[in-house]
Protein backbone atom coordinates (compact mmCIF):
# COMPACT_ATOMS: atom_id res chain seq x y z
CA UNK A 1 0.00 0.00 0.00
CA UNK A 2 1.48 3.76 -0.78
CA UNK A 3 3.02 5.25 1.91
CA UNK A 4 0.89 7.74 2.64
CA UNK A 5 -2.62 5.82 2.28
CA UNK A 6 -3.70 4.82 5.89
CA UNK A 7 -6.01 2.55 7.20
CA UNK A 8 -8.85 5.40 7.25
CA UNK A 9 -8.14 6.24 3.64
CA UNK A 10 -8.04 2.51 2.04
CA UNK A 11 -11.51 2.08 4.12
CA UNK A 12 -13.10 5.00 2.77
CA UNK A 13 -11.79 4.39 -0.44
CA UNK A 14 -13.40 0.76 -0.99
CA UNK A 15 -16.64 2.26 1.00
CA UNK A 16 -16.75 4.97 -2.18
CA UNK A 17 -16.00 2.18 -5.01
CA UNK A 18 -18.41 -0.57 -3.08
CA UNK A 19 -21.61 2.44 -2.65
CA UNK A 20 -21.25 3.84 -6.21
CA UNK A 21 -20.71 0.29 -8.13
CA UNK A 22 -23.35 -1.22 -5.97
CA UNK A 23 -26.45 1.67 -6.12
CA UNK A 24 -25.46 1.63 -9.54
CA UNK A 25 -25.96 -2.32 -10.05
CA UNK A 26 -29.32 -1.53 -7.73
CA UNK A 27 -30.24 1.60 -9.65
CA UNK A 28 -29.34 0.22 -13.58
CA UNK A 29 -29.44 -3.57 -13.02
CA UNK A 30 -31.69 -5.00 -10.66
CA UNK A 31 -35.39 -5.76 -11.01
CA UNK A 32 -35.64 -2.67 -8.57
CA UNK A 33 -34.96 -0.72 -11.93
CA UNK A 34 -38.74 -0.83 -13.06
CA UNK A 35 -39.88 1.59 -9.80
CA UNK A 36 -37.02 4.19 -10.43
CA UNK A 37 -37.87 7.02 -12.28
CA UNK A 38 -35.62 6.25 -14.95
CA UNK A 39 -37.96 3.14 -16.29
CA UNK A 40 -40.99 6.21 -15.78
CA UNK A 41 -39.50 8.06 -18.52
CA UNK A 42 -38.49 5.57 -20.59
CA UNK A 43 -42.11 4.84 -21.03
CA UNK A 44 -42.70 8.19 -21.44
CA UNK A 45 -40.21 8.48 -24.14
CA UNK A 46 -41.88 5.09 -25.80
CA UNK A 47 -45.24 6.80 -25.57
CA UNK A 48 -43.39 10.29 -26.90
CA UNK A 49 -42.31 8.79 -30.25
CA UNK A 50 -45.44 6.88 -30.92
CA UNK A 51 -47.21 9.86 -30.90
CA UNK A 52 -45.20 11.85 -33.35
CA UNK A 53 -45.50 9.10 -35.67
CA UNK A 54 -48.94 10.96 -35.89
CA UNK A 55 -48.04 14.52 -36.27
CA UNK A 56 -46.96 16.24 -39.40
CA UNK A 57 -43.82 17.98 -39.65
CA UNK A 58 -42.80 17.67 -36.03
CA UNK A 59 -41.95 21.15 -35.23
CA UNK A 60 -42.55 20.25 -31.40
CA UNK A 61 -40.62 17.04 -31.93
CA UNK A 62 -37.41 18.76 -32.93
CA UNK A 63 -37.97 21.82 -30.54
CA UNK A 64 -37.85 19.13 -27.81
CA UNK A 65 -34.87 17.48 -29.04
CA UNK A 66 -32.94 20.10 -29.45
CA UNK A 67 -33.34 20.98 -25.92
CA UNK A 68 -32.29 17.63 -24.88
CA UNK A 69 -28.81 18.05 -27.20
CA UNK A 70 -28.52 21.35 -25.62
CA UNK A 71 -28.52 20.29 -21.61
CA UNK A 72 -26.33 17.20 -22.79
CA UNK A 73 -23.98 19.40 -24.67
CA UNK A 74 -23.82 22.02 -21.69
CA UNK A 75 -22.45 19.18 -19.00
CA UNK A 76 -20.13 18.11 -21.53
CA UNK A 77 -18.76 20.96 -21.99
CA UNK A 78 -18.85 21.82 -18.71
CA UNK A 79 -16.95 18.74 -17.95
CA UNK A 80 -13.93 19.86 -20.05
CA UNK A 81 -13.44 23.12 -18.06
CA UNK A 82 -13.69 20.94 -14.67
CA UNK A 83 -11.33 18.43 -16.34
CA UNK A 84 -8.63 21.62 -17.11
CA UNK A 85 -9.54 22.96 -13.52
CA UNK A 86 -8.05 19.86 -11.90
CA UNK A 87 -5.17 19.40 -14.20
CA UNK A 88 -3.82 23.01 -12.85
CA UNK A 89 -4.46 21.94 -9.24
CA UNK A 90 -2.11 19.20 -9.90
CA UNK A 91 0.81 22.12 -10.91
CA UNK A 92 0.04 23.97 -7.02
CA UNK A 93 -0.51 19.96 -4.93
CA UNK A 94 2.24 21.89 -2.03
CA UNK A 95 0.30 25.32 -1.86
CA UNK A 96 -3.15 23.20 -1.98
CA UNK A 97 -2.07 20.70 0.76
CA UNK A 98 -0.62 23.48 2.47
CA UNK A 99 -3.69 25.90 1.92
CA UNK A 100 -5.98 23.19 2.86
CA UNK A 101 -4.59 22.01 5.73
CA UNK A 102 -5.59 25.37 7.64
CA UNK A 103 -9.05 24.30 6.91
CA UNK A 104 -11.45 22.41 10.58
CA UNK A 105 -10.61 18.81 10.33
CA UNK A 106 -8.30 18.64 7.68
CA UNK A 107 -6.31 15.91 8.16
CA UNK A 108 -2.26 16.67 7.25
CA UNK A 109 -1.55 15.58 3.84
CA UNK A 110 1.45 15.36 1.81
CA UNK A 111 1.43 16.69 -1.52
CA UNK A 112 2.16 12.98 -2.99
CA UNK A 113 -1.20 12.60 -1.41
CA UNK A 114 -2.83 15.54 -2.54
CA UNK A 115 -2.09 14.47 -6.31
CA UNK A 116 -3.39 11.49 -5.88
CA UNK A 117 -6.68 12.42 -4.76
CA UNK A 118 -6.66 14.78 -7.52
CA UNK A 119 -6.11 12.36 -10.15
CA UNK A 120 -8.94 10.22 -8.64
CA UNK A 121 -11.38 13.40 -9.18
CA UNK A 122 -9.77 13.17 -12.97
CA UNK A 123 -10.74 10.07 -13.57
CA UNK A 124 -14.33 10.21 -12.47
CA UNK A 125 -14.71 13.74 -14.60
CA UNK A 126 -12.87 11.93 -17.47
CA UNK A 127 -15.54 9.11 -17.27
CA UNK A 128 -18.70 11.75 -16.69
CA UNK A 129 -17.16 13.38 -20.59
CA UNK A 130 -17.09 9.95 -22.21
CA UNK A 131 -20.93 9.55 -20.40
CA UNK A 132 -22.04 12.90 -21.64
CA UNK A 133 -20.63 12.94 -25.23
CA UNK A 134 -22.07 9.51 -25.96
CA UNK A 135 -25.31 10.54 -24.30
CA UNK A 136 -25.10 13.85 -26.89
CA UNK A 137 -24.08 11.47 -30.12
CA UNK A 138 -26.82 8.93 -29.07
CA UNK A 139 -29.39 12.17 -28.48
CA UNK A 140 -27.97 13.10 -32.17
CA UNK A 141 -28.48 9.72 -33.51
CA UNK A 142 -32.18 10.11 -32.40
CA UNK A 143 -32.83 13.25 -34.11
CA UNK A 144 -32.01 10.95 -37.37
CA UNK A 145 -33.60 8.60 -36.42
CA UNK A 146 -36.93 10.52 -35.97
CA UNK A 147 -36.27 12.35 -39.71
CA UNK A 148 -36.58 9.34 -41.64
CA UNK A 149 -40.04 8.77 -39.75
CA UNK A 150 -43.00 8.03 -42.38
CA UNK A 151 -45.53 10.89 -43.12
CA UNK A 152 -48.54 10.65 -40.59
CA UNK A 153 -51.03 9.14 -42.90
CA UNK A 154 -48.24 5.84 -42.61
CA UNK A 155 -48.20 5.71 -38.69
CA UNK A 156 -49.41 2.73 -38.44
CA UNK A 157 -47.61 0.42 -41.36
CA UNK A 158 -44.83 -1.85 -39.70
CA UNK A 159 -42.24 0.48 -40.91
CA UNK A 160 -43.15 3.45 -39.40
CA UNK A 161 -44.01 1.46 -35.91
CA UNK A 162 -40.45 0.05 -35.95
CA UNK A 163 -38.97 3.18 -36.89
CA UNK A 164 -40.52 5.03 -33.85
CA UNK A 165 -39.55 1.88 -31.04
CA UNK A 166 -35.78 2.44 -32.82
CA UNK A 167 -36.28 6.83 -31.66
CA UNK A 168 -37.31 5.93 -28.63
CA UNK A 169 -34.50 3.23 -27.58
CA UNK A 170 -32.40 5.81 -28.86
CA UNK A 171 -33.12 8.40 -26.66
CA UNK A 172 -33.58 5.85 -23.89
CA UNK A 173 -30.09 4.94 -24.55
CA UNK A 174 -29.23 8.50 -24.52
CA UNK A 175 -30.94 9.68 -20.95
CA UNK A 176 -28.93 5.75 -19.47
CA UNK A 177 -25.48 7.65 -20.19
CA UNK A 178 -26.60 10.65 -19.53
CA UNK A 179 -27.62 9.93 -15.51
CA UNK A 180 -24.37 7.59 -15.52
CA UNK A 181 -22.73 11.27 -16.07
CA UNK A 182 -24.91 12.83 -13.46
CA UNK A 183 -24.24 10.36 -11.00
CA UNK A 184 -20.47 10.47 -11.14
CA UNK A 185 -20.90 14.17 -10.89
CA UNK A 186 -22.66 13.44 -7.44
CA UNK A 187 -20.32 11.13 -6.80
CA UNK A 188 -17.28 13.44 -7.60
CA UNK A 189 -18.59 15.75 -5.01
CA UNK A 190 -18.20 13.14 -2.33
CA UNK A 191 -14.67 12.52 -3.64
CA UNK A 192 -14.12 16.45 -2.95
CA UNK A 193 -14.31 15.38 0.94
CA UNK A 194 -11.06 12.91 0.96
CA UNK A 195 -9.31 16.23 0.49
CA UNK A 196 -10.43 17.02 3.93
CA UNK A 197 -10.96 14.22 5.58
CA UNK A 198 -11.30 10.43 4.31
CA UNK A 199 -14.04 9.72 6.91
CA UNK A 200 -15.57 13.05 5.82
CA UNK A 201 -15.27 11.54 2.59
CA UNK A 202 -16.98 8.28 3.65
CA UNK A 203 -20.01 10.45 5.31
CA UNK A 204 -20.56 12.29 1.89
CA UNK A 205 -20.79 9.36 -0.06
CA UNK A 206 -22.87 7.68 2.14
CA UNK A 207 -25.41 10.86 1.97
CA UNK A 208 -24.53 10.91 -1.72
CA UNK A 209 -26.34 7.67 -2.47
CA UNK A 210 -29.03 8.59 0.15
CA UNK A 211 -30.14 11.41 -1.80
CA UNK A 212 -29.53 9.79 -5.63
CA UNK A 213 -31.90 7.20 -4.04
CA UNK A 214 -34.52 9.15 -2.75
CA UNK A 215 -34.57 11.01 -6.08
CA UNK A 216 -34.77 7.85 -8.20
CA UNK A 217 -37.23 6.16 -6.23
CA UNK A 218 -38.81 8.49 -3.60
CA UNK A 219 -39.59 11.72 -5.38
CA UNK A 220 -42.64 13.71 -5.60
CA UNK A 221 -41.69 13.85 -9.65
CA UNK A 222 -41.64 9.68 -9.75
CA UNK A 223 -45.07 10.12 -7.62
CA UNK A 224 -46.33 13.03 -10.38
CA UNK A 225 -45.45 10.48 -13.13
CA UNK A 226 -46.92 7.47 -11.63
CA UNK A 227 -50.31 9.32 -11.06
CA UNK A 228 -50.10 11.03 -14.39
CA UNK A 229 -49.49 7.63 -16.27
């Protein structure tokens, strides 16, 4: 084990990888899947392109796809300037231990340490980009997709049917990667705590998956969808 991982940091560090691998398996994976709100809007999505095999021109159709490229796009992008945020705090890991350290309940850290846990926050950002750009490509993909749609007076002919369950596990596809990016971004924010403190760092996760849960499964929108279905 590196010198300067202690028992407090290897713990919280396998608590952080065993929470977000196994709400994700829970979340994704598991029959639990069909209550979160995830499998809600899938259905919504299924029920989304069936009806604009019916409408002409789908003006509203591309108005609301564009705004799905947009918010996709916007985290992406937003990822990069994250991702170039943390490569400069990796130039300043003395001055950031050092500044850091003045902080209640820091725990001392070396600056060997301090890159470390810095490159950890790299790789979860790096993997929220490759979530979010495939999440904008799929989104793009979709837009096609929903182009070569028949005219309205063919929404019901096999080709037109198939072409709209294709859209929709498209964009189903697309809003997977794009809460995969989400949830590391949640995630990330619990890794922001080992900088302090690694059982700081185990709390946060902990509360992390607490509130991704409560959101997937327990929220007044899930509620508003289920009674709305």
């Amino acid at each position: 084990m590196l010198e300067w991982m202690g028992f407090s940091d290897a713990v919280a560090v396998g608590w952080f990888l065993f929470l977000w691998v196994g709400y994700t398996w829970y979340a994704d994976l598991s029959s639990a899947h069909a209550r979160s709100i995830g499998a809600a809007m899938n259905l919504r999505r299924h029920a989304w392109m069936m009806q604009s095999l019916r409408r002409d021109g789908r003006i509203v159709d591309s108005n609301i796809l564009g705004n799905l490229l947009t918010g996709v796009g916007f985290f992406a992008s937003t990822t990069i300037f994250v991702l170039g945020g943390l490569i400069a705090m990796l130039g300043v890991a003395e001055q950031g231990a050092e500044a850091l350290s003045h902080l209640p309940l820091t725990q001392p850290t070396q600056a060997t340490a301090w890159e470390v846990k810095v490159v950890c926050l790299l790789v979860i950002f790096i993997y929220a980009f490759f979530k979010f750009a495939w999440a904008f490509r799929l989104a793009n993909y979709c837009s096609i997709t929903v182009g070569t749609m028949p005219p309205a007076a063919e929404h019901d002919t096999p080709a037109a049917i198939k072409a709209a369950n294709a859209a929709a596990r498209l964009t189903s596809l697309s809003g997977h990667h794009f809460n995969r990016g989400l949830r590391a971004y949640f995630f990330a924010l619990a890794a922001l705590g080992w900088l302090v403190n690694p059982w700081l760092f185990a709390v946060m996760t902990l509360g992390v998956v607490i509130v991704l849960y409560r959101r997937e499964f327990r929220s007044h929108a899930l509620r508003a969808l289920h009674e709305n279905a």
